[in-house]
PDB file of N, CA and C in Angstrom:
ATOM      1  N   UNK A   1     -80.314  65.972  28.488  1.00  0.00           N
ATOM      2  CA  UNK A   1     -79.520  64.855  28.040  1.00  0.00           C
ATOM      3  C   UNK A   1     -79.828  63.681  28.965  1.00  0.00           C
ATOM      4  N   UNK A   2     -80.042  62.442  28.505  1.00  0.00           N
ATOM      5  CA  UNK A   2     -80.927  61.292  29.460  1.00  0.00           C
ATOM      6  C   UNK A   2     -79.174  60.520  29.276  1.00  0.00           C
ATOM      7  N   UNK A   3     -79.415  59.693  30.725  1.00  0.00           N
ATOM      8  CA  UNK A   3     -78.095  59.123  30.868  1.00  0.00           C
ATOM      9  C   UNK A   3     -79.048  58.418  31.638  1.00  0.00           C
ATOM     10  N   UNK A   4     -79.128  57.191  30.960  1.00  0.00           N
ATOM     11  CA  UNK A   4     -79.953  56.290  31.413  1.00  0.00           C
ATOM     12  C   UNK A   4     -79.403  54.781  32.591  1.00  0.00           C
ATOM     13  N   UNK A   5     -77.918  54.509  32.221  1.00  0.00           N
ATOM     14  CA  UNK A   5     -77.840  53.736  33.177  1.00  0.00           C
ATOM     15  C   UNK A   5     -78.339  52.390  32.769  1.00  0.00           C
ATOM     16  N   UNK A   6     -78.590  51.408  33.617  1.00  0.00           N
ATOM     17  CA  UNK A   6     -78.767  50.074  33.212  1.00  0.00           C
ATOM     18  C   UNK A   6     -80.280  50.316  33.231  1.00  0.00           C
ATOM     19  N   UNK A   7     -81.035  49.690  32.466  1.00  0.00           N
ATOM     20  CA  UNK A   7     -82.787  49.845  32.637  1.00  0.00           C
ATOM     21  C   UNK A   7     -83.301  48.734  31.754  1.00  0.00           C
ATOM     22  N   UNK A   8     -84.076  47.869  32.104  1.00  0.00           N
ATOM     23  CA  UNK A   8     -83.884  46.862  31.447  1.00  0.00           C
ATOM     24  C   UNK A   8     -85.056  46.842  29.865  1.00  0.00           C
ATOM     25  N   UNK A   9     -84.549  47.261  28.726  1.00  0.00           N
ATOM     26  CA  UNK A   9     -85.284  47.222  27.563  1.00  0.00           C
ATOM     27  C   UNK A   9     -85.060  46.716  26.177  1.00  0.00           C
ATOM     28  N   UNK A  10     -84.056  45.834  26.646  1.00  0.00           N
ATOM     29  CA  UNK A  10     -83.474  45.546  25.358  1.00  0.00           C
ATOM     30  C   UNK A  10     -82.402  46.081  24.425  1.00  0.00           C
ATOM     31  N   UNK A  11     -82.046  46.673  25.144  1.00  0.00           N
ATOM     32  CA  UNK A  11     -80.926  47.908  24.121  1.00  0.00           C
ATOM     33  C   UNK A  11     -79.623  46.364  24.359  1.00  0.00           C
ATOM     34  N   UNK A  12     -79.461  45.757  25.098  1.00  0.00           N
ATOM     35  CA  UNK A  12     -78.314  44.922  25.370  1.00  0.00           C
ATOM     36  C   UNK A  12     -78.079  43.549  24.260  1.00  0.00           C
ATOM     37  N   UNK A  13     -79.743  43.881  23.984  1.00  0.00           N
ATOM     38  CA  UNK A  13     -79.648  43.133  22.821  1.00  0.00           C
ATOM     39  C   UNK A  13     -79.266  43.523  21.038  1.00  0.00           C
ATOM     40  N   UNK A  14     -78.509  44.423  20.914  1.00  0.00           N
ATOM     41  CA  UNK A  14     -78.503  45.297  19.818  1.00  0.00           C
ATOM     42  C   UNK A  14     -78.335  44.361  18.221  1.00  0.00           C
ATOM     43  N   UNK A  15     -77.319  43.070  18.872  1.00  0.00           N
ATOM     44  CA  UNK A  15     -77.319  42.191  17.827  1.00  0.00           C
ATOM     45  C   UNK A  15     -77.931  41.577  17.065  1.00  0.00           C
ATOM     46  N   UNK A  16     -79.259  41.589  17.518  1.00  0.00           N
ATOM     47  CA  UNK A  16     -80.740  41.190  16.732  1.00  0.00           C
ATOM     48  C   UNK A  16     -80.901  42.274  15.486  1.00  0.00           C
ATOM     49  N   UNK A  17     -80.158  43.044  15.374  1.00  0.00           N
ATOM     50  CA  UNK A  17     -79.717  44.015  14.305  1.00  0.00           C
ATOM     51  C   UNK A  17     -79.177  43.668  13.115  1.00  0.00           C
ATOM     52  N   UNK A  18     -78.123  42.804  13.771  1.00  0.00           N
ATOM     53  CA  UNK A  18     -77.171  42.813  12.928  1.00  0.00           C
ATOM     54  C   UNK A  18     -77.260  42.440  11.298  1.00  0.00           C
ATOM     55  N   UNK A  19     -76.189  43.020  10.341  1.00  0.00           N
ATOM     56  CA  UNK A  19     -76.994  42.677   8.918  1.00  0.00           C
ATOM     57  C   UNK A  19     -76.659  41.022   8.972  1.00  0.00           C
ATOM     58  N   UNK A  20     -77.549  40.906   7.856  1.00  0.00           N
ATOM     59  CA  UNK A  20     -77.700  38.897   7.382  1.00  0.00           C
ATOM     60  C   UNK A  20     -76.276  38.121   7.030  1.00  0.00           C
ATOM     61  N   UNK A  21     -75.662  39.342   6.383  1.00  0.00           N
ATOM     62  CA  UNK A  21     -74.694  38.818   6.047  1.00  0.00           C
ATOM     63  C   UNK A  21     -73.205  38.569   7.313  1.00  0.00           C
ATOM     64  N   UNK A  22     -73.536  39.212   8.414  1.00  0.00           N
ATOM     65  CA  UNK A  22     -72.632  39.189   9.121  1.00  0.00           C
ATOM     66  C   UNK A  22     -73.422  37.601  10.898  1.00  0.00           C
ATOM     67  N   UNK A  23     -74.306  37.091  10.068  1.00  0.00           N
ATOM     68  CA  UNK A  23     -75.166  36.435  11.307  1.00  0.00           C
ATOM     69  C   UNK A  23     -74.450  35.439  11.364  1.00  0.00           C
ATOM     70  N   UNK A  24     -73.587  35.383  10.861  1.00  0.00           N
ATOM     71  CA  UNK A  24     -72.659  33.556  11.173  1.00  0.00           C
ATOM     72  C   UNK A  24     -71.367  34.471  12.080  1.00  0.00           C
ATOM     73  N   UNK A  25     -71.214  35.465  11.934  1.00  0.00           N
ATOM     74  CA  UNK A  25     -69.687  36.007  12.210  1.00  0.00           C
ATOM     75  C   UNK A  25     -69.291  35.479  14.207  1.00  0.00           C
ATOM     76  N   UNK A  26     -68.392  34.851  14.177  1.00  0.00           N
ATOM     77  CA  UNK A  26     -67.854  34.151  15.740  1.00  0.00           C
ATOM     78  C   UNK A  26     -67.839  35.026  16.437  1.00  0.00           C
ATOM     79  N   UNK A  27     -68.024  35.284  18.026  1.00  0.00           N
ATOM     80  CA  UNK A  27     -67.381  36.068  18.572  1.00  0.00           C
ATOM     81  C   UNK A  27     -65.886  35.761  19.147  1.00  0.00           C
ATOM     82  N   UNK A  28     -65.629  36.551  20.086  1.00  0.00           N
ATOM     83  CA  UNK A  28     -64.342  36.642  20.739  1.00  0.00           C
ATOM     84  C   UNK A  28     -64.638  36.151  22.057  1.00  0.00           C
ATOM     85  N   UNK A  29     -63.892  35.462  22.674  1.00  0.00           N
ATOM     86  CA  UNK A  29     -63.897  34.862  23.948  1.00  0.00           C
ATOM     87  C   UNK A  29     -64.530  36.536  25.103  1.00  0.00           C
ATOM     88  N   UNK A  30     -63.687  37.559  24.822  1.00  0.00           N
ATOM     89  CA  UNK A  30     -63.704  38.542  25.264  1.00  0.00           C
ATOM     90  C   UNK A  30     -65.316  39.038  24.973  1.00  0.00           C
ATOM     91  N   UNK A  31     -66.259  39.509  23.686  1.00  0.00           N
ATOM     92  CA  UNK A  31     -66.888  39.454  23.447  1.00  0.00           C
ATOM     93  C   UNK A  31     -68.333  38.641  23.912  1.00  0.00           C
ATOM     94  N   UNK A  32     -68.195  37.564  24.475  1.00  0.00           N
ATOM     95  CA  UNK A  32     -69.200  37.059  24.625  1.00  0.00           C
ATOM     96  C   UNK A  32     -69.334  36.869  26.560  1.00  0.00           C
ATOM     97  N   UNK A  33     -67.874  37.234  27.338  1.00  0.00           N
ATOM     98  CA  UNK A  33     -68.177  38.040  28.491  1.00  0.00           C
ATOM     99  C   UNK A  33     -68.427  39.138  28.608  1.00  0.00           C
ATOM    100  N   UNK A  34     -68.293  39.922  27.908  1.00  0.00           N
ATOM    101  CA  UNK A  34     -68.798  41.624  27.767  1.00  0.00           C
ATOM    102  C   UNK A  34     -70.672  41.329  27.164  1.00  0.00           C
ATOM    103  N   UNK A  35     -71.022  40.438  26.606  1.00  0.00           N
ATOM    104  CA  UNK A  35     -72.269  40.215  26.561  1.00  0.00           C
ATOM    105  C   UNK A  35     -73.256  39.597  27.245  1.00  0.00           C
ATOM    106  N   UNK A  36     -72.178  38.987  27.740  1.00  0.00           N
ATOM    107  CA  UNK A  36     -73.048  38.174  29.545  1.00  0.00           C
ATOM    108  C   UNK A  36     -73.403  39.084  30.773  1.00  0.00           C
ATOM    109  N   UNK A  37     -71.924  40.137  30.353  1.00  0.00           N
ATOM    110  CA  UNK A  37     -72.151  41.152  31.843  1.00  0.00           C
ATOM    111  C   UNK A  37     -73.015  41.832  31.347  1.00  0.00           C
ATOM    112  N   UNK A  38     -73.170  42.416  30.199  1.00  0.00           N
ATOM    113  CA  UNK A  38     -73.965  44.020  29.940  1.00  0.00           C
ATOM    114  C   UNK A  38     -75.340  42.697  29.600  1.00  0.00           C
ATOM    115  N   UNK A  39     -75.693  41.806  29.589  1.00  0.00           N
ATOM    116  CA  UNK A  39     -77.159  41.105  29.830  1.00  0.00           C
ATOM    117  C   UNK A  39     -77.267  41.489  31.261  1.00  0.00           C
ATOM    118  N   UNK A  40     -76.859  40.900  32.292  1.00  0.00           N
ATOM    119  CA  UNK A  40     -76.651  40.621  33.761  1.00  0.00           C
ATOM    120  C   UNK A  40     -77.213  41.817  34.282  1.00  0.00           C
ATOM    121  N   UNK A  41     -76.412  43.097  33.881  1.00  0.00           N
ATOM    122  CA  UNK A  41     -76.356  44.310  34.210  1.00  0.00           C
ATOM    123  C   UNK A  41     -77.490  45.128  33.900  1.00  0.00           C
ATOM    124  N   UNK A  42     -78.044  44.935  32.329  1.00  0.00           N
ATOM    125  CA  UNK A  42     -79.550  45.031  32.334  1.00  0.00           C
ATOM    126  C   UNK A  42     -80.225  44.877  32.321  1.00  0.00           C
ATOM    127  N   UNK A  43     -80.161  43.598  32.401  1.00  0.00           N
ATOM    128  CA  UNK A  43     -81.030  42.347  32.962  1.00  0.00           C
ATOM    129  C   UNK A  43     -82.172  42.496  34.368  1.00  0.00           C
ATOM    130  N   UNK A  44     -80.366  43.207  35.271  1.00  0.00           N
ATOM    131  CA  UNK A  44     -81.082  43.431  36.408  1.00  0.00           C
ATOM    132  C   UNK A  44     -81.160  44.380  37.047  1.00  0.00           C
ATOM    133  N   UNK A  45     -81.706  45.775  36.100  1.00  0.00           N
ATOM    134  CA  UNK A  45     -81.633  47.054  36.372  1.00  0.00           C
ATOM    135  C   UNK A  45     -83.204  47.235  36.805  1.00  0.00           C
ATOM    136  N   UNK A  46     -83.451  47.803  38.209  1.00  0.00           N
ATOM    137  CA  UNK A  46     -84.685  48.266  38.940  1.00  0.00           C
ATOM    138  C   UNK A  46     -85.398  49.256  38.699  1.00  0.00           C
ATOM    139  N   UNK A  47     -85.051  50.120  37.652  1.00  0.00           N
ATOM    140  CA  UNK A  47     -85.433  51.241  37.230  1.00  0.00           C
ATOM    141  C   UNK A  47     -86.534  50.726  36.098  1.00  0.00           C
ATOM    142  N   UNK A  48     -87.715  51.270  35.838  1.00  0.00           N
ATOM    143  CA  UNK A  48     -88.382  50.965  34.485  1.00  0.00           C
ATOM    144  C   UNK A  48     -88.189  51.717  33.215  1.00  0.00           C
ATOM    145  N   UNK A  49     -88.249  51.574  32.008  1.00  0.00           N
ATOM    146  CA  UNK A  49     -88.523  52.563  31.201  1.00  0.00           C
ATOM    147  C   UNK A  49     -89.311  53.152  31.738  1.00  0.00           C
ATOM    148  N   UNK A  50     -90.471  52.600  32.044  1.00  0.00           N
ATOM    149  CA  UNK A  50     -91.706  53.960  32.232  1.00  0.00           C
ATOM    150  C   UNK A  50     -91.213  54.815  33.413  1.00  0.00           C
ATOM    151  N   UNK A  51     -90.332  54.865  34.248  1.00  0.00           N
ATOM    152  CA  UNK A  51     -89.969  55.385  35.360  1.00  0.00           C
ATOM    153  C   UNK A  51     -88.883  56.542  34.943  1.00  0.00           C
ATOM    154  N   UNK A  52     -87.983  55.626  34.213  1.00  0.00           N
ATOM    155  CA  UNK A  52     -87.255  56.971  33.544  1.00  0.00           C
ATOM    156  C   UNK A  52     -87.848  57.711  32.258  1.00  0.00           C
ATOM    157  N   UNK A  53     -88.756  57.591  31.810  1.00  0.00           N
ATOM    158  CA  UNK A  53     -89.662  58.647  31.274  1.00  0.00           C
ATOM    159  C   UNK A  53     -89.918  59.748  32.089  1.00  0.00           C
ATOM    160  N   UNK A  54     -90.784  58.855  32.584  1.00  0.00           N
ATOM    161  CA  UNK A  54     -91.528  60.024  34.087  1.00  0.00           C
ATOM    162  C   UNK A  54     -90.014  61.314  34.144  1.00  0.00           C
ATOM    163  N   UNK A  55     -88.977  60.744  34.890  1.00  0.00           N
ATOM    164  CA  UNK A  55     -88.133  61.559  34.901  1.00  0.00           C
ATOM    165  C   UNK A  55     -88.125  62.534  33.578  1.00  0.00           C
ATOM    166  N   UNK A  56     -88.173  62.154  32.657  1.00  0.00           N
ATOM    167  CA  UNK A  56     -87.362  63.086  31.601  1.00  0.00           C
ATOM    168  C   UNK A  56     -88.167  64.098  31.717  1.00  0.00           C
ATOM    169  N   UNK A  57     -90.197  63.665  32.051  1.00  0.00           N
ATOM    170  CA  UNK A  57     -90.964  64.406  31.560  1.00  0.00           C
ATOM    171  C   UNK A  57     -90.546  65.471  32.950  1.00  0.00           C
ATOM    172  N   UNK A  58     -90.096  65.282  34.356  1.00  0.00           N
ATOM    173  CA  UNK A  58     -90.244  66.069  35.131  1.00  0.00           C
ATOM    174  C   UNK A  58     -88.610  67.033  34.874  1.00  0.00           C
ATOM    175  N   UNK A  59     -88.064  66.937  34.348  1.00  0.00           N
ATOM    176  CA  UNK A  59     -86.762  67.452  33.779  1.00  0.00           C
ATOM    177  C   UNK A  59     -86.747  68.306  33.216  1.00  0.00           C
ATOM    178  N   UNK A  60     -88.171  67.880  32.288  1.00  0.00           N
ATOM    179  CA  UNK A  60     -88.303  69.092  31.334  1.00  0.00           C
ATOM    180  C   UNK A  60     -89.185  70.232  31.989  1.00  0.00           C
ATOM    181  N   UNK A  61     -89.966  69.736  32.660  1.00  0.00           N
ATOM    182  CA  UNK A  61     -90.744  70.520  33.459  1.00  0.00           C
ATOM    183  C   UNK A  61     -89.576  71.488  34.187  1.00  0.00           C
ATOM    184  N   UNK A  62     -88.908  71.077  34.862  1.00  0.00           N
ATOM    185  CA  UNK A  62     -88.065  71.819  35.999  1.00  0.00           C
ATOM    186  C   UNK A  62     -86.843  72.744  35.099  1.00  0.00           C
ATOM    187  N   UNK A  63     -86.846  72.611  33.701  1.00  0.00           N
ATOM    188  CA  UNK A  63     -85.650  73.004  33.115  1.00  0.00           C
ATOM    189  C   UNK A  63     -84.336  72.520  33.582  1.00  0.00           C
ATOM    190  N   UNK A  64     -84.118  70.935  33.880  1.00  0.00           N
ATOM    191  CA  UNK A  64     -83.121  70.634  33.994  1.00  0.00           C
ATOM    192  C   UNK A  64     -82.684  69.804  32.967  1.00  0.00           C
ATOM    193  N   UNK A  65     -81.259  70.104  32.224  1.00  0.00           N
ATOM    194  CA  UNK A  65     -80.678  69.432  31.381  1.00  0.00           C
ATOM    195  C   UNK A  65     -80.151  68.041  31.275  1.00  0.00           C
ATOM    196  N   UNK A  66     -79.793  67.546  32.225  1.00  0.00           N
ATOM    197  CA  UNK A  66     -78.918  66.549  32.670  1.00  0.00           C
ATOM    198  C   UNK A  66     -80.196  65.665  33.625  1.00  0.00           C
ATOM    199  N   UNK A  67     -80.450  64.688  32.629  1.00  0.00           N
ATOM    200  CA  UNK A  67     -81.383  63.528  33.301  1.00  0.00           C
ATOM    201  C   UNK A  67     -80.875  61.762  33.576  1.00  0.00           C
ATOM    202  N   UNK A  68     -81.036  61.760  34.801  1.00  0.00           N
ATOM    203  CA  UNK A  68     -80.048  60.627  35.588  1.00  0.00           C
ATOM    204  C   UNK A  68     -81.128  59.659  35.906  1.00  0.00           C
ATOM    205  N   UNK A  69     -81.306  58.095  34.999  1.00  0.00           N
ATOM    206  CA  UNK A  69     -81.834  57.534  35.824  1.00  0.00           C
ATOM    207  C   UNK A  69     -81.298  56.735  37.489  1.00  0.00           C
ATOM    208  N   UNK A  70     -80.130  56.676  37.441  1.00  0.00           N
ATOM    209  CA  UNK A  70     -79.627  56.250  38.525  1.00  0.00           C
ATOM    210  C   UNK A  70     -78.463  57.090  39.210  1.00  0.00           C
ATOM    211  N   UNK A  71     -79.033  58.423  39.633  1.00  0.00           N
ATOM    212  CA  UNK A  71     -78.308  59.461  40.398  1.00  0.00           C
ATOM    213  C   UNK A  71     -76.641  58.984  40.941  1.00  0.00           C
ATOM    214  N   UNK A  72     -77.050  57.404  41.772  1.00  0.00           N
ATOM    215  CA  UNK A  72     -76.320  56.974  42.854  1.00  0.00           C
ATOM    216  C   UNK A  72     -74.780  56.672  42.401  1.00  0.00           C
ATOM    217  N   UNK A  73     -75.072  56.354  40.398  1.00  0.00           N
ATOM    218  CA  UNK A  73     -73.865  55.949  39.394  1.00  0.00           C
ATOM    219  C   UNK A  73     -73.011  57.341  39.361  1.00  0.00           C
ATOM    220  N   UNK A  74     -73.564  58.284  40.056  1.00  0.00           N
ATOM    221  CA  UNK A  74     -72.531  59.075  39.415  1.00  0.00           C
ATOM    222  C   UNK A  74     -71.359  59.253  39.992  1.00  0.00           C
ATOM    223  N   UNK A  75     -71.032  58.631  40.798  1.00  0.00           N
ATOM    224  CA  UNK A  75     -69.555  58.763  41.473  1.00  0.00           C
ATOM    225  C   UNK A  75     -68.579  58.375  40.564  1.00  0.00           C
ATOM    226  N   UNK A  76     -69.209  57.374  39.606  1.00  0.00           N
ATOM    227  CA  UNK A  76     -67.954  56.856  38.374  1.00  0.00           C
ATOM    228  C   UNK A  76     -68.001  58.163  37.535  1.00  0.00           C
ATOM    229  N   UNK A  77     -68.788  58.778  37.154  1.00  0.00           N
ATOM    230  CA  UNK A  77     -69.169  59.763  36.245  1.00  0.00           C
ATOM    231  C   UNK A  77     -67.910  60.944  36.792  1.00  0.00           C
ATOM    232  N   UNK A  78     -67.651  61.345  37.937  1.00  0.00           N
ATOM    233  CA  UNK A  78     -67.315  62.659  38.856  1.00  0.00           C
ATOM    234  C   UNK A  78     -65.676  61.976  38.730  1.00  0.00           C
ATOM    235  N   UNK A  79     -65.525  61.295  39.137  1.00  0.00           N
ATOM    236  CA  UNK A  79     -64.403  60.514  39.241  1.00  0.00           C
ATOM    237  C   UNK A  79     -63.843  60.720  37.732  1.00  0.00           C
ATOM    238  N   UNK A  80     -64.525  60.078  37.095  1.00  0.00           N
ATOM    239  CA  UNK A  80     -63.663  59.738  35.297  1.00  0.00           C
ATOM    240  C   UNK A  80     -63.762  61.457  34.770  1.00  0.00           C
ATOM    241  N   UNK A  81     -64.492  62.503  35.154  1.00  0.00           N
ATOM    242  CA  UNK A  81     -64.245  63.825  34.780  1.00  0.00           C
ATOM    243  C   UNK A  81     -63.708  64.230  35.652  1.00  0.00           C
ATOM    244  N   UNK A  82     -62.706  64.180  36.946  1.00  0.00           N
ATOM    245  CA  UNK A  82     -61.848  64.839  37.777  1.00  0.00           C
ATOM    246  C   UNK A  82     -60.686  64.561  36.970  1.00  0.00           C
ATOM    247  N   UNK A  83     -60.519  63.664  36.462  1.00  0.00           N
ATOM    248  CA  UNK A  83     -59.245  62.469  35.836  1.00  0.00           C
ATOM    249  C   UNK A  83     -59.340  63.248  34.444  1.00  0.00           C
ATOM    250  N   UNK A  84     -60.414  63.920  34.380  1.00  0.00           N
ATOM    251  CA  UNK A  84     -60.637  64.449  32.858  1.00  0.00           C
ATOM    252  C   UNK A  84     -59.920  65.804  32.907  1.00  0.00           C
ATOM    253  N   UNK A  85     -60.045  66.193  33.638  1.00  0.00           N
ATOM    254  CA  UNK A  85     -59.592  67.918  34.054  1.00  0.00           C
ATOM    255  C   UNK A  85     -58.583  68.326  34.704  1.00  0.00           C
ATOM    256  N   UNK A  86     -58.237  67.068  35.364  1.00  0.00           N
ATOM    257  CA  UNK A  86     -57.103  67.189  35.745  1.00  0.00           C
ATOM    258  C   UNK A  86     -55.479  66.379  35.142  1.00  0.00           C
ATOM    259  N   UNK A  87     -56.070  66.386  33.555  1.00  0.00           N
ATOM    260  CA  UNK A  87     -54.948  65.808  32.920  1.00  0.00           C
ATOM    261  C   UNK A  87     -54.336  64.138  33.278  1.00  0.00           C
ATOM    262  N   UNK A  88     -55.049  63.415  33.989  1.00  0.00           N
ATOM    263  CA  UNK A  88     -54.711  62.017  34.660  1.00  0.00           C
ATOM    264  C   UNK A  88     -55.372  61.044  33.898  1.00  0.00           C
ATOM    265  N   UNK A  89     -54.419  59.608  33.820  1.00  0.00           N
ATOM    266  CA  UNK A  89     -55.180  58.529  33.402  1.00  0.00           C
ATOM    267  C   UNK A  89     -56.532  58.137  34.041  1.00  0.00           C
ATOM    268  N   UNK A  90     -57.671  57.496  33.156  1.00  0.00           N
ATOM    269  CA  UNK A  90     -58.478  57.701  33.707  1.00  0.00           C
ATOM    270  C   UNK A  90     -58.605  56.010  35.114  1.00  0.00           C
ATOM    271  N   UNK A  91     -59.136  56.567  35.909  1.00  0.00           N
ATOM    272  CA  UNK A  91     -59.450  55.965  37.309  1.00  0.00           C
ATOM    273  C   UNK A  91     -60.216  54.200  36.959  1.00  0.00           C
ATOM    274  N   UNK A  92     -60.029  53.712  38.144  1.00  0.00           N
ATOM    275  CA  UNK A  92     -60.286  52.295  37.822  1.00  0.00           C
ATOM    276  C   UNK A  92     -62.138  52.481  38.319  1.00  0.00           C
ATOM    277  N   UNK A  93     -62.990  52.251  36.848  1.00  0.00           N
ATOM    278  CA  UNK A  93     -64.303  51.993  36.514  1.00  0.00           C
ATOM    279  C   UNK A  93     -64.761  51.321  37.693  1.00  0.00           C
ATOM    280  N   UNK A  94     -64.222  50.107  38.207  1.00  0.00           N
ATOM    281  CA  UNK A  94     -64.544  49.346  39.570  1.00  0.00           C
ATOM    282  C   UNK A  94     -64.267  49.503  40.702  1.00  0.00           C
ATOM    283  N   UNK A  95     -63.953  51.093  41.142  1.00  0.00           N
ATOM    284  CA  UNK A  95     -63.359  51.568  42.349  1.00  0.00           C
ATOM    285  C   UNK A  95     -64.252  51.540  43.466  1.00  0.00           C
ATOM    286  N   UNK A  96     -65.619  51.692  42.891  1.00  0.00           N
ATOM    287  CA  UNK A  96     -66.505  51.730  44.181  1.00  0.00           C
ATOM    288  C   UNK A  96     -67.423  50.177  44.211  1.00  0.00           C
ATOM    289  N   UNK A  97     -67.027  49.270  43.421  1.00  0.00           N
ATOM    290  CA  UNK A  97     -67.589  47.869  43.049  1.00  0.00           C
ATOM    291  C   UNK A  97     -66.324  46.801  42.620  1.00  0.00           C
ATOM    292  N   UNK A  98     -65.256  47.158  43.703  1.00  0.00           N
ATOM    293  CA  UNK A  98     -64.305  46.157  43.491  1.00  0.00           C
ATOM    294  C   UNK A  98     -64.648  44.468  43.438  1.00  0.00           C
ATOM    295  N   UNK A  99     -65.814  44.041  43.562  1.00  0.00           N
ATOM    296  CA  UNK A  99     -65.522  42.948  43.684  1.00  0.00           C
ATOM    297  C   UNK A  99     -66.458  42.516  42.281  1.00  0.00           C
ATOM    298  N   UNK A 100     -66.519  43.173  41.196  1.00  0.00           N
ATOM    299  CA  UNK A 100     -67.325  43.346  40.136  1.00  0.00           C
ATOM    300  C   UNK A 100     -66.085  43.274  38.979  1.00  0.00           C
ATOM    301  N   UNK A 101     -65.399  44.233  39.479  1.00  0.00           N
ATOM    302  CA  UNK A 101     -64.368  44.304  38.315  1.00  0.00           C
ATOM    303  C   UNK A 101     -63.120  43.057  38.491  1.00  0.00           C
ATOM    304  N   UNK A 102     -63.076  42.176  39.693  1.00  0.00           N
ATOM    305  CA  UNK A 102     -62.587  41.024  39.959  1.00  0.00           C
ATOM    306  C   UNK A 102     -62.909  39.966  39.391  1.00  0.00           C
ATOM    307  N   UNK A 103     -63.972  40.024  39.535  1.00  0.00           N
ATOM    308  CA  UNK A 103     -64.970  38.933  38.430  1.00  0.00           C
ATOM    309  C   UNK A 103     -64.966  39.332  37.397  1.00  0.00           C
ATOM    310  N   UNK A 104     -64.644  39.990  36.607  1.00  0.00           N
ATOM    311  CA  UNK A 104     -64.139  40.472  34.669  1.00  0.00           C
ATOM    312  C   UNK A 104     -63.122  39.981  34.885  1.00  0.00           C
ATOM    313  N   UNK A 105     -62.326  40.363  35.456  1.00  0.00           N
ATOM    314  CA  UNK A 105     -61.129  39.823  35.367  1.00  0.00           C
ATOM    315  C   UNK A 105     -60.543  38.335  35.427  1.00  0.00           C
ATOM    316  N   UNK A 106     -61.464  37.963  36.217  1.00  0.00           N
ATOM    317  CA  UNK A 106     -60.984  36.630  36.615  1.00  0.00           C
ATOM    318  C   UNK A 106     -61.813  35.773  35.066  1.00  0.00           C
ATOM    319  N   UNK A 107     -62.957  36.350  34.523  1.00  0.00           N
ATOM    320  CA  UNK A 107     -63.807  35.181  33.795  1.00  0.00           C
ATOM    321  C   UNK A 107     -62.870  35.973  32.160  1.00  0.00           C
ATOM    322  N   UNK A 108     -62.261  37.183  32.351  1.00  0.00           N
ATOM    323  CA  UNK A 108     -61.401  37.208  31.219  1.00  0.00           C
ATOM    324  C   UNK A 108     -60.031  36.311  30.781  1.00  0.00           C
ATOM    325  N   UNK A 109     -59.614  36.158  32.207  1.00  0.00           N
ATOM    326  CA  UNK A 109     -58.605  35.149  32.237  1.00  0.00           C
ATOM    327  C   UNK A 109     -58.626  33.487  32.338  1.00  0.00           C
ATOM    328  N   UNK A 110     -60.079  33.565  32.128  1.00  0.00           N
ATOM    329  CA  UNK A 110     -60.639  31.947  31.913  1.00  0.00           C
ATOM    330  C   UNK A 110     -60.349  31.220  33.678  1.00  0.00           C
ATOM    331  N   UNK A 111     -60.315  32.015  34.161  1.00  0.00           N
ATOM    332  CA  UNK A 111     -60.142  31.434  35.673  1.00  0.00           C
ATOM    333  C   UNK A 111     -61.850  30.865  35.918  1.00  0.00           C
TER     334      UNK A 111
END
């Protein structure tokens, strides 16, 4: 299973999709900061496709299921499934990048 993480290929652009008939449709104030960050975010991801290939291909080699391009993310991952298992709301996404989830906040509130 590939859990790819930010990598920069275009997936952020998904709206170049969208059908014809919906190409005038406005966004939401909310919407078009959630499209600035997830640009930003894979915009400026260090990992290559061709790099997380490589991985998958050595994954498969090794018989490992669970393919991580960015190992280092998984503390949000461990965190939001402790919260999972242990019956709890889930944990604040920006716990280990507080000053990330300050800035959503603040450009959600038009500050």
């Amino acid at each position: 299973m590939l859990c790819p993480y930010f990598v920069p290929t275009g997936i952020n652009q998904s709206h170049r999709n969208k059908p014809a008939e919906m190409a005038d449709e406005q966004l939401t104030r909310a919407q078009v900061i959630g499209q600035a960050m997830s640009d930003k975010a894979v915009g400026s991801g260090k990992v290559t496709a061709g790099e997380v290939a490589h991985k998958v291909f050595e994954s498969i080699e090794a018989d490992r299921f669970y393919v991580f391009s960015h190992p280092k993310a998984l503390g949000n991952v461990r965190s939001r499934m402790e919260a999972i298992v242990n019956v709890q709301n889930p944990p604040d996404p920006f716990m280990e990048r507080p000053e990330v989830g300050e800035q959503l906040r603040a450009a959600l509130r038009g500050a």
